[in-house]
PDB file of N, CA and C in Angstrom:
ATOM      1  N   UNK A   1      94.880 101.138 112.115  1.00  0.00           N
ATOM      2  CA  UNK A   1      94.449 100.157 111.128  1.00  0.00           C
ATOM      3  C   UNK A   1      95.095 100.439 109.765  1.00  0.00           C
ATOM      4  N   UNK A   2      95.012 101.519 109.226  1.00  0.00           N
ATOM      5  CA  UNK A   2      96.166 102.017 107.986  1.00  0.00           C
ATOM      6  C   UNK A   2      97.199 101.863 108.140  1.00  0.00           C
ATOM      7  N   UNK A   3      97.866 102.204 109.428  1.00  0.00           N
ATOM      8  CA  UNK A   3      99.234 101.526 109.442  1.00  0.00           C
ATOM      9  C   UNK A   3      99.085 100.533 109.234  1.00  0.00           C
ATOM     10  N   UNK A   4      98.726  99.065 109.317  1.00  0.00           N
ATOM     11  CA  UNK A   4      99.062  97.411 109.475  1.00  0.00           C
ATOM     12  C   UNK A   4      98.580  97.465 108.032  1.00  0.00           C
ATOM     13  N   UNK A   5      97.667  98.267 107.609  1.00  0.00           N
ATOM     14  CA  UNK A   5      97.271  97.818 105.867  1.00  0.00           C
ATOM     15  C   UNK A   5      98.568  98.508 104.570  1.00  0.00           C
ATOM     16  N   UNK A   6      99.083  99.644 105.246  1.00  0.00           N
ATOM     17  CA  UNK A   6     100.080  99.822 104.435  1.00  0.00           C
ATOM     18  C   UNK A   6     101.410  98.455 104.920  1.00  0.00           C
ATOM     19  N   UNK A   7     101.621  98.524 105.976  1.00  0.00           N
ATOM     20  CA  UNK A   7     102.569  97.761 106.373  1.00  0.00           C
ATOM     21  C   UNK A   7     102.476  96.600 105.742  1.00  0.00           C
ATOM     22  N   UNK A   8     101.356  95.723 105.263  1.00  0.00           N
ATOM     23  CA  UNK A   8     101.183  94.781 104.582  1.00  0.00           C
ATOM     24  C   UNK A   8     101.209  94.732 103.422  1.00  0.00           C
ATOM     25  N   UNK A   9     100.815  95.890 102.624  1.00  0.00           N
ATOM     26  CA  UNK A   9     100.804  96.167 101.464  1.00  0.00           C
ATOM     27  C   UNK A   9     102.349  96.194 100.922  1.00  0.00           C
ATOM     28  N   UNK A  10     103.150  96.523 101.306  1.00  0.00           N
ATOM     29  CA  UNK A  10     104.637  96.871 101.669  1.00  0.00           C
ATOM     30  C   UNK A  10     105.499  94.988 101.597  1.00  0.00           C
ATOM     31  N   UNK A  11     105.123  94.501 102.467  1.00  0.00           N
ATOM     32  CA  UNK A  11     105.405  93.533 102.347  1.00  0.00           C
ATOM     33  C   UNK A  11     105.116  92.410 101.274  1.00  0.00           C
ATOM     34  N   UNK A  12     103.722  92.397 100.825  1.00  0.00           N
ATOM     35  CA  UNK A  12     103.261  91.658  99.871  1.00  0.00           C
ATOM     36  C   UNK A  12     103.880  92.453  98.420  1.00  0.00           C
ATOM     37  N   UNK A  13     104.253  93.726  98.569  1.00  0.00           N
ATOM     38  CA  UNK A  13     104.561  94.100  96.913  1.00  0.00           C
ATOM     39  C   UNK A  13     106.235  93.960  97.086  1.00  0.00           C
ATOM     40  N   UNK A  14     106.819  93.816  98.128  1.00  0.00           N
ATOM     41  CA  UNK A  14     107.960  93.395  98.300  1.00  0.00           C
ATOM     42  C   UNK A  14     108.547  92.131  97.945  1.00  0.00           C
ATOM     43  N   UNK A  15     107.686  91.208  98.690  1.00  0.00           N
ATOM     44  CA  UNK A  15     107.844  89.455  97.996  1.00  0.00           C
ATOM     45  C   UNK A  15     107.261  89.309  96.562  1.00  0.00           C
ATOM     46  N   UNK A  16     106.670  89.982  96.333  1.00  0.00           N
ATOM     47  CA  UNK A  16     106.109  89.840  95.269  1.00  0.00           C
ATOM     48  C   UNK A  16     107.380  90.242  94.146  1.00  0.00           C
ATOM     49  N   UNK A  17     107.880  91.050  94.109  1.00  0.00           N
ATOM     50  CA  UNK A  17     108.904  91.905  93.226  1.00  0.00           C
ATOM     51  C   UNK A  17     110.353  91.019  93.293  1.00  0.00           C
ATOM     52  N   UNK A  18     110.395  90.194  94.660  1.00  0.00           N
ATOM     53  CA  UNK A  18     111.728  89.473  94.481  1.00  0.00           C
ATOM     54  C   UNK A  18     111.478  87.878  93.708  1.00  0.00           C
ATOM     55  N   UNK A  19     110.378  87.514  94.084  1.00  0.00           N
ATOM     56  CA  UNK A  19     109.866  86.171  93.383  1.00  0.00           C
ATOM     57  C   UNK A  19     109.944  86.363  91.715  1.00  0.00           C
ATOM     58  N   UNK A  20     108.968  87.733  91.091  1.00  0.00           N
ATOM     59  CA  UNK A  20     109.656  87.748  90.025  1.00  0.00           C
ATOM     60  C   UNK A  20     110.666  87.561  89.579  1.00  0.00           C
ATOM     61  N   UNK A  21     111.287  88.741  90.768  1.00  0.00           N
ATOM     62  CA  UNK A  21     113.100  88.661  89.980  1.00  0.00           C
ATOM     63  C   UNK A  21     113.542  87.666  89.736  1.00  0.00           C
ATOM     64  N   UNK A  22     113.158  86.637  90.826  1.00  0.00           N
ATOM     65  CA  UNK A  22     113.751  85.619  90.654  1.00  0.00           C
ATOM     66  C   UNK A  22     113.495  84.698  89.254  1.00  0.00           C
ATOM     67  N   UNK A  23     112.397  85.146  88.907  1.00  0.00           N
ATOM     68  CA  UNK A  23     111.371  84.154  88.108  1.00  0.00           C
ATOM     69  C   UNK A  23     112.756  84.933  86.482  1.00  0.00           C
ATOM     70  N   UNK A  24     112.799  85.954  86.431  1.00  0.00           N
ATOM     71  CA  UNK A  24     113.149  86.672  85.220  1.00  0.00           C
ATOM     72  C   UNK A  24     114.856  86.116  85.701  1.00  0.00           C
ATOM     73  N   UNK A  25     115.578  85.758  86.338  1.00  0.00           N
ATOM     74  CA  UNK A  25     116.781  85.789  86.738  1.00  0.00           C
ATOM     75  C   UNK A  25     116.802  84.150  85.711  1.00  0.00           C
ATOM     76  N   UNK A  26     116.184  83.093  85.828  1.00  0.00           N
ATOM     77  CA  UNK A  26     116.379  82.225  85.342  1.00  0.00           C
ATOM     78  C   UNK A  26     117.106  82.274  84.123  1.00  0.00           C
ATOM     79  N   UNK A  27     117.950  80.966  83.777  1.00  0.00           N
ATOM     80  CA  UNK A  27     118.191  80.940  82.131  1.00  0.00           C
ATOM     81  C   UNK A  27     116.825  80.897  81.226  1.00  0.00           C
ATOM     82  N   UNK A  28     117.253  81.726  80.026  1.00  0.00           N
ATOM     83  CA  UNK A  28     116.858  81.731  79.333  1.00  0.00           C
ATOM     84  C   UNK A  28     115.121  82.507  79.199  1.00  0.00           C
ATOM     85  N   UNK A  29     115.091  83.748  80.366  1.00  0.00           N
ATOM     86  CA  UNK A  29     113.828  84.523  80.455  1.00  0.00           C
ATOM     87  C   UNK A  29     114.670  85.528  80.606  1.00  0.00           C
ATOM     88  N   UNK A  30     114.283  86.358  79.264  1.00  0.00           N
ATOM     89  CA  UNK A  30     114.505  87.764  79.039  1.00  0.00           C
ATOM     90  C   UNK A  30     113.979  88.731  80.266  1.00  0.00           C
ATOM     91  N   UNK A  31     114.551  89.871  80.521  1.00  0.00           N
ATOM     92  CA  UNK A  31     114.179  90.831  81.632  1.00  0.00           C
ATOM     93  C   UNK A  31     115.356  91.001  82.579  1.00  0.00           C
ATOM     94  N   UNK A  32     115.031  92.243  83.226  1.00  0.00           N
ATOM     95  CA  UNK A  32     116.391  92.108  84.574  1.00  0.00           C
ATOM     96  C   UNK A  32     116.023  91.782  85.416  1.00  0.00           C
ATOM     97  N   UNK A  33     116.472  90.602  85.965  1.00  0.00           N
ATOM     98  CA  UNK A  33     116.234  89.770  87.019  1.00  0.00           C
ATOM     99  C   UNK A  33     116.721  90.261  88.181  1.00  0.00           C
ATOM    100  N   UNK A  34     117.945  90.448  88.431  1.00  0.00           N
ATOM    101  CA  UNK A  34     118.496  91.118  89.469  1.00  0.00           C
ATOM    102  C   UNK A  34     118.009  92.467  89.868  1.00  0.00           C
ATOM    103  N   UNK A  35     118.039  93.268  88.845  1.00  0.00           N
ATOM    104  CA  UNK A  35     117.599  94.443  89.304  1.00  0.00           C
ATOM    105  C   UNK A  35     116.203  94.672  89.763  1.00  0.00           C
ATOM    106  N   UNK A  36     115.218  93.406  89.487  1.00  0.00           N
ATOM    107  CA  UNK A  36     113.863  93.597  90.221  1.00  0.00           C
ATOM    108  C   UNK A  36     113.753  92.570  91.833  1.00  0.00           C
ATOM    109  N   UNK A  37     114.673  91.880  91.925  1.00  0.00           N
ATOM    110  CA  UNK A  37     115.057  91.290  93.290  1.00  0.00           C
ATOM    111  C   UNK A  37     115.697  92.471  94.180  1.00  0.00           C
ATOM    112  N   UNK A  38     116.418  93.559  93.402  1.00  0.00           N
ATOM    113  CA  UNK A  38     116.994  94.591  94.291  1.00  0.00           C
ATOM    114  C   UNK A  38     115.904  95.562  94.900  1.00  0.00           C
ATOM    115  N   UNK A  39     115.105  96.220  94.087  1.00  0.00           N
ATOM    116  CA  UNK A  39     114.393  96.659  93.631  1.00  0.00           C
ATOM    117  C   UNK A  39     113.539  95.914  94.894  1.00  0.00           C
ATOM    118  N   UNK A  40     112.761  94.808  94.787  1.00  0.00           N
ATOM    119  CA  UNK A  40     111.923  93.929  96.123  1.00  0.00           C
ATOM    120  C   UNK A  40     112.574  94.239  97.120  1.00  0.00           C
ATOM    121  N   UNK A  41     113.877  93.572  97.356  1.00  0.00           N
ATOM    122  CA  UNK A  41     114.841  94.085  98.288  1.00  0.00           C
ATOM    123  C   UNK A  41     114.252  95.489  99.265  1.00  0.00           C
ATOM    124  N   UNK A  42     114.908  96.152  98.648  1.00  0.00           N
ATOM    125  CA  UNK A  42     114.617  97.344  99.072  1.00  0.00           C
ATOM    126  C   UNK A  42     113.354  97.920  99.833  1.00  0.00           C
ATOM    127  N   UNK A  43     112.360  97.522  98.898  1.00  0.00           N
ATOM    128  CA  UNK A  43     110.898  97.847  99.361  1.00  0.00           C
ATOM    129  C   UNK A  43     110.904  96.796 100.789  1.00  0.00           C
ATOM    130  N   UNK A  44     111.008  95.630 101.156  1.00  0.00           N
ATOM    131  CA  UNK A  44     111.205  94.958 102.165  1.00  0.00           C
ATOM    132  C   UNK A  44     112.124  95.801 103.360  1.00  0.00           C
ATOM    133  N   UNK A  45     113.342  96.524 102.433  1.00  0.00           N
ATOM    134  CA  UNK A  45     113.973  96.821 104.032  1.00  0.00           C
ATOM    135  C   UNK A  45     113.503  98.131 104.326  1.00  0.00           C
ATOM    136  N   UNK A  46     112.883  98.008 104.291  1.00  0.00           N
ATOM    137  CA  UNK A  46     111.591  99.588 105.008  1.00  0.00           C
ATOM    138  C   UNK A  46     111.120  98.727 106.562  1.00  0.00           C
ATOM    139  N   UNK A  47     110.822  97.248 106.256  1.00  0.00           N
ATOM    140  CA  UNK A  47     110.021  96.790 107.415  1.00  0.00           C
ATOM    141  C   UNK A  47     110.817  96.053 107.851  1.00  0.00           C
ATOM    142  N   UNK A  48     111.956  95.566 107.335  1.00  0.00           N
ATOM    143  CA  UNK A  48     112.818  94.074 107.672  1.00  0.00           C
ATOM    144  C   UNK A  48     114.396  94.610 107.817  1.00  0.00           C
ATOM    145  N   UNK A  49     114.812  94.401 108.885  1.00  0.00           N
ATOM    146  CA  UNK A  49     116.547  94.602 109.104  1.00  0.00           C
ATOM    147  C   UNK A  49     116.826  93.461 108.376  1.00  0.00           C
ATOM    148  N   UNK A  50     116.918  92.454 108.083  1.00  0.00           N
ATOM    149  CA  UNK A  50     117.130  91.407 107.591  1.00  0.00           C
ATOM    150  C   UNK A  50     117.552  91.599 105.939  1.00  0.00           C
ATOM    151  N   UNK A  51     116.348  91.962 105.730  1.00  0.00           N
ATOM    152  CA  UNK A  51     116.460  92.555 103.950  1.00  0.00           C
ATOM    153  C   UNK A  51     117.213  93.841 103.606  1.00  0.00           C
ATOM    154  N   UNK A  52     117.453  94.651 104.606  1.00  0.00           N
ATOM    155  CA  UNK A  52     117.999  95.671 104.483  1.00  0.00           C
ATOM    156  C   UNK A  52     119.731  95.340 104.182  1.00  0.00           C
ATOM    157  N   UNK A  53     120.230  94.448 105.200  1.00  0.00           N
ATOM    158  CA  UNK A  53     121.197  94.071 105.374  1.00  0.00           C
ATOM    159  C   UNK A  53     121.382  93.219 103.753  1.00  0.00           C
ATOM    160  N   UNK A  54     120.607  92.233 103.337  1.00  0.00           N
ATOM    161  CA  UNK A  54     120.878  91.373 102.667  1.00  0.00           C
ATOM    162  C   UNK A  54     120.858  92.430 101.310  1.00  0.00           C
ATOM    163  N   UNK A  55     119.814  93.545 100.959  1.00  0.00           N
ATOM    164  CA  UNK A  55     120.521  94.851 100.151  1.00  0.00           C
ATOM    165  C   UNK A  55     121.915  95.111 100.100  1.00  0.00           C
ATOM    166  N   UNK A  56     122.089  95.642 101.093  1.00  0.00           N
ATOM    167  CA  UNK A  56     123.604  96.248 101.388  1.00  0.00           C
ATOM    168  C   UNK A  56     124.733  95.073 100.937  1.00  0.00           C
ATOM    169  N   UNK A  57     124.424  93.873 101.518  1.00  0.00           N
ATOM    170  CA  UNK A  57     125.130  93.308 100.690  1.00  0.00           C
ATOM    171  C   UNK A  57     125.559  92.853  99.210  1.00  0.00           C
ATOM    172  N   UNK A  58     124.266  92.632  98.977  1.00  0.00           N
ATOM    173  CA  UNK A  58     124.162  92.504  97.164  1.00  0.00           C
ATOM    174  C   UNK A  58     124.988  94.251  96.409  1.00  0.00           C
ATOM    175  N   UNK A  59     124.106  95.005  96.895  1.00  0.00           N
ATOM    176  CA  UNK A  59     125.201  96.373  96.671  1.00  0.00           C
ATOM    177  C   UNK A  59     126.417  96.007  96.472  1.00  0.00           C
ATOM    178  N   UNK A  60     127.342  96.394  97.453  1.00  0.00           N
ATOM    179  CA  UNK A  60     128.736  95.668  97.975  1.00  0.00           C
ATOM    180  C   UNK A  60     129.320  95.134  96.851  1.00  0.00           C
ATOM    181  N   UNK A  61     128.946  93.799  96.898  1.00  0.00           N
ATOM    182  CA  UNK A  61     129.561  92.640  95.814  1.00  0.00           C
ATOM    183  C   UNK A  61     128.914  93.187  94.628  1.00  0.00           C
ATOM    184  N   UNK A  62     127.929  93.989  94.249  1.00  0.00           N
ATOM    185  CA  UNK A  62     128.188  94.166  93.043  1.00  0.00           C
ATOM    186  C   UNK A  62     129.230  95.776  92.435  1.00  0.00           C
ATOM    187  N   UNK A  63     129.441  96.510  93.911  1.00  0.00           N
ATOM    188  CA  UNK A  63     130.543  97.433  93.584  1.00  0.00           C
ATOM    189  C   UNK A  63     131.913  96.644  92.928  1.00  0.00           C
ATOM    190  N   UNK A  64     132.318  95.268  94.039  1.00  0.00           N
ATOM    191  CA  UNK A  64     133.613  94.673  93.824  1.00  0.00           C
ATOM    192  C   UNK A  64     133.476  94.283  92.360  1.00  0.00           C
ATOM    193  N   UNK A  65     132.366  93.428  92.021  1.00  0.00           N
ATOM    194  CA  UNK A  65     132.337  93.345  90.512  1.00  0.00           C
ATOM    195  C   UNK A  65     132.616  94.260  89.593  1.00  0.00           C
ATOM    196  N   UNK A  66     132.210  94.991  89.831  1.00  0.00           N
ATOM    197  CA  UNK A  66     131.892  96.124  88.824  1.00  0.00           C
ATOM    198  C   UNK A  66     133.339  96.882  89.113  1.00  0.00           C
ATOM    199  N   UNK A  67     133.809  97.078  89.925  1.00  0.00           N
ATOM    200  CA  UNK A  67     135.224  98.041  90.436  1.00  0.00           C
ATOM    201  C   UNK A  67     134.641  98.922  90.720  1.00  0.00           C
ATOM    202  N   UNK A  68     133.688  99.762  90.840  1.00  0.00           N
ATOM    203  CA  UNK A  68     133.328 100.573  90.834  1.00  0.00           C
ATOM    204  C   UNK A  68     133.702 101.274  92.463  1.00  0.00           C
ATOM    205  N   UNK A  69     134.084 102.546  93.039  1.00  0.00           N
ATOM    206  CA  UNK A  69     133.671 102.946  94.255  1.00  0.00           C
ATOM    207  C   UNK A  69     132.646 103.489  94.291  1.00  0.00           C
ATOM    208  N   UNK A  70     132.068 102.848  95.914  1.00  0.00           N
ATOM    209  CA  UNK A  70     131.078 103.497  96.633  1.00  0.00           C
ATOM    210  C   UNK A  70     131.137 105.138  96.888  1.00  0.00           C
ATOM    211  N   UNK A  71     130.405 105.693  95.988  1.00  0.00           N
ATOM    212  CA  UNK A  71     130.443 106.871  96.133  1.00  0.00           C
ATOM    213  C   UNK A  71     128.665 107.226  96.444  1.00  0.00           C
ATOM    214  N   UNK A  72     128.990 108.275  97.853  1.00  0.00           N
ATOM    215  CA  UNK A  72     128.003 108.633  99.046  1.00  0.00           C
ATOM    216  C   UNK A  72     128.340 109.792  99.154  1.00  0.00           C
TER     217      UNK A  72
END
């Protein structure tokens, strides 16, 4: 039963953290938007291959932006 209540808990503070982001990503609302959609992200790919993947990608493209190498 603690498992399915953390597992949920997990999920709801997950959507919760990317909806912001999203909410702060808009024009003209101060805050980092992206970095709290990553941030959701993340907490999601604990339970979701889906989100995990869609992490890794946002990562990625923001190495190419940035030039930066992936350093692991």
């Amino acid at each position: 039963m603690l498992r399915h209540t953390i597992r949920a808990s997990r999920i709801v503070l997950g959507l919760a953290l990317v909806i912001l982001g999203v909410v702060l990503a808009l024009p003209g609302v101060p805050g980092p938007g992206l970095l709290v959609i990553f941030v959701g992200l993340t907490v999601l790919g604990g339970e979701f291959e889906w989100a995990r993947r869609l992490r890794d990608r946002l990562h990625a493209m923001f190495r190419r932006v940035t030039g930066r190498a992936d350093v692991r």
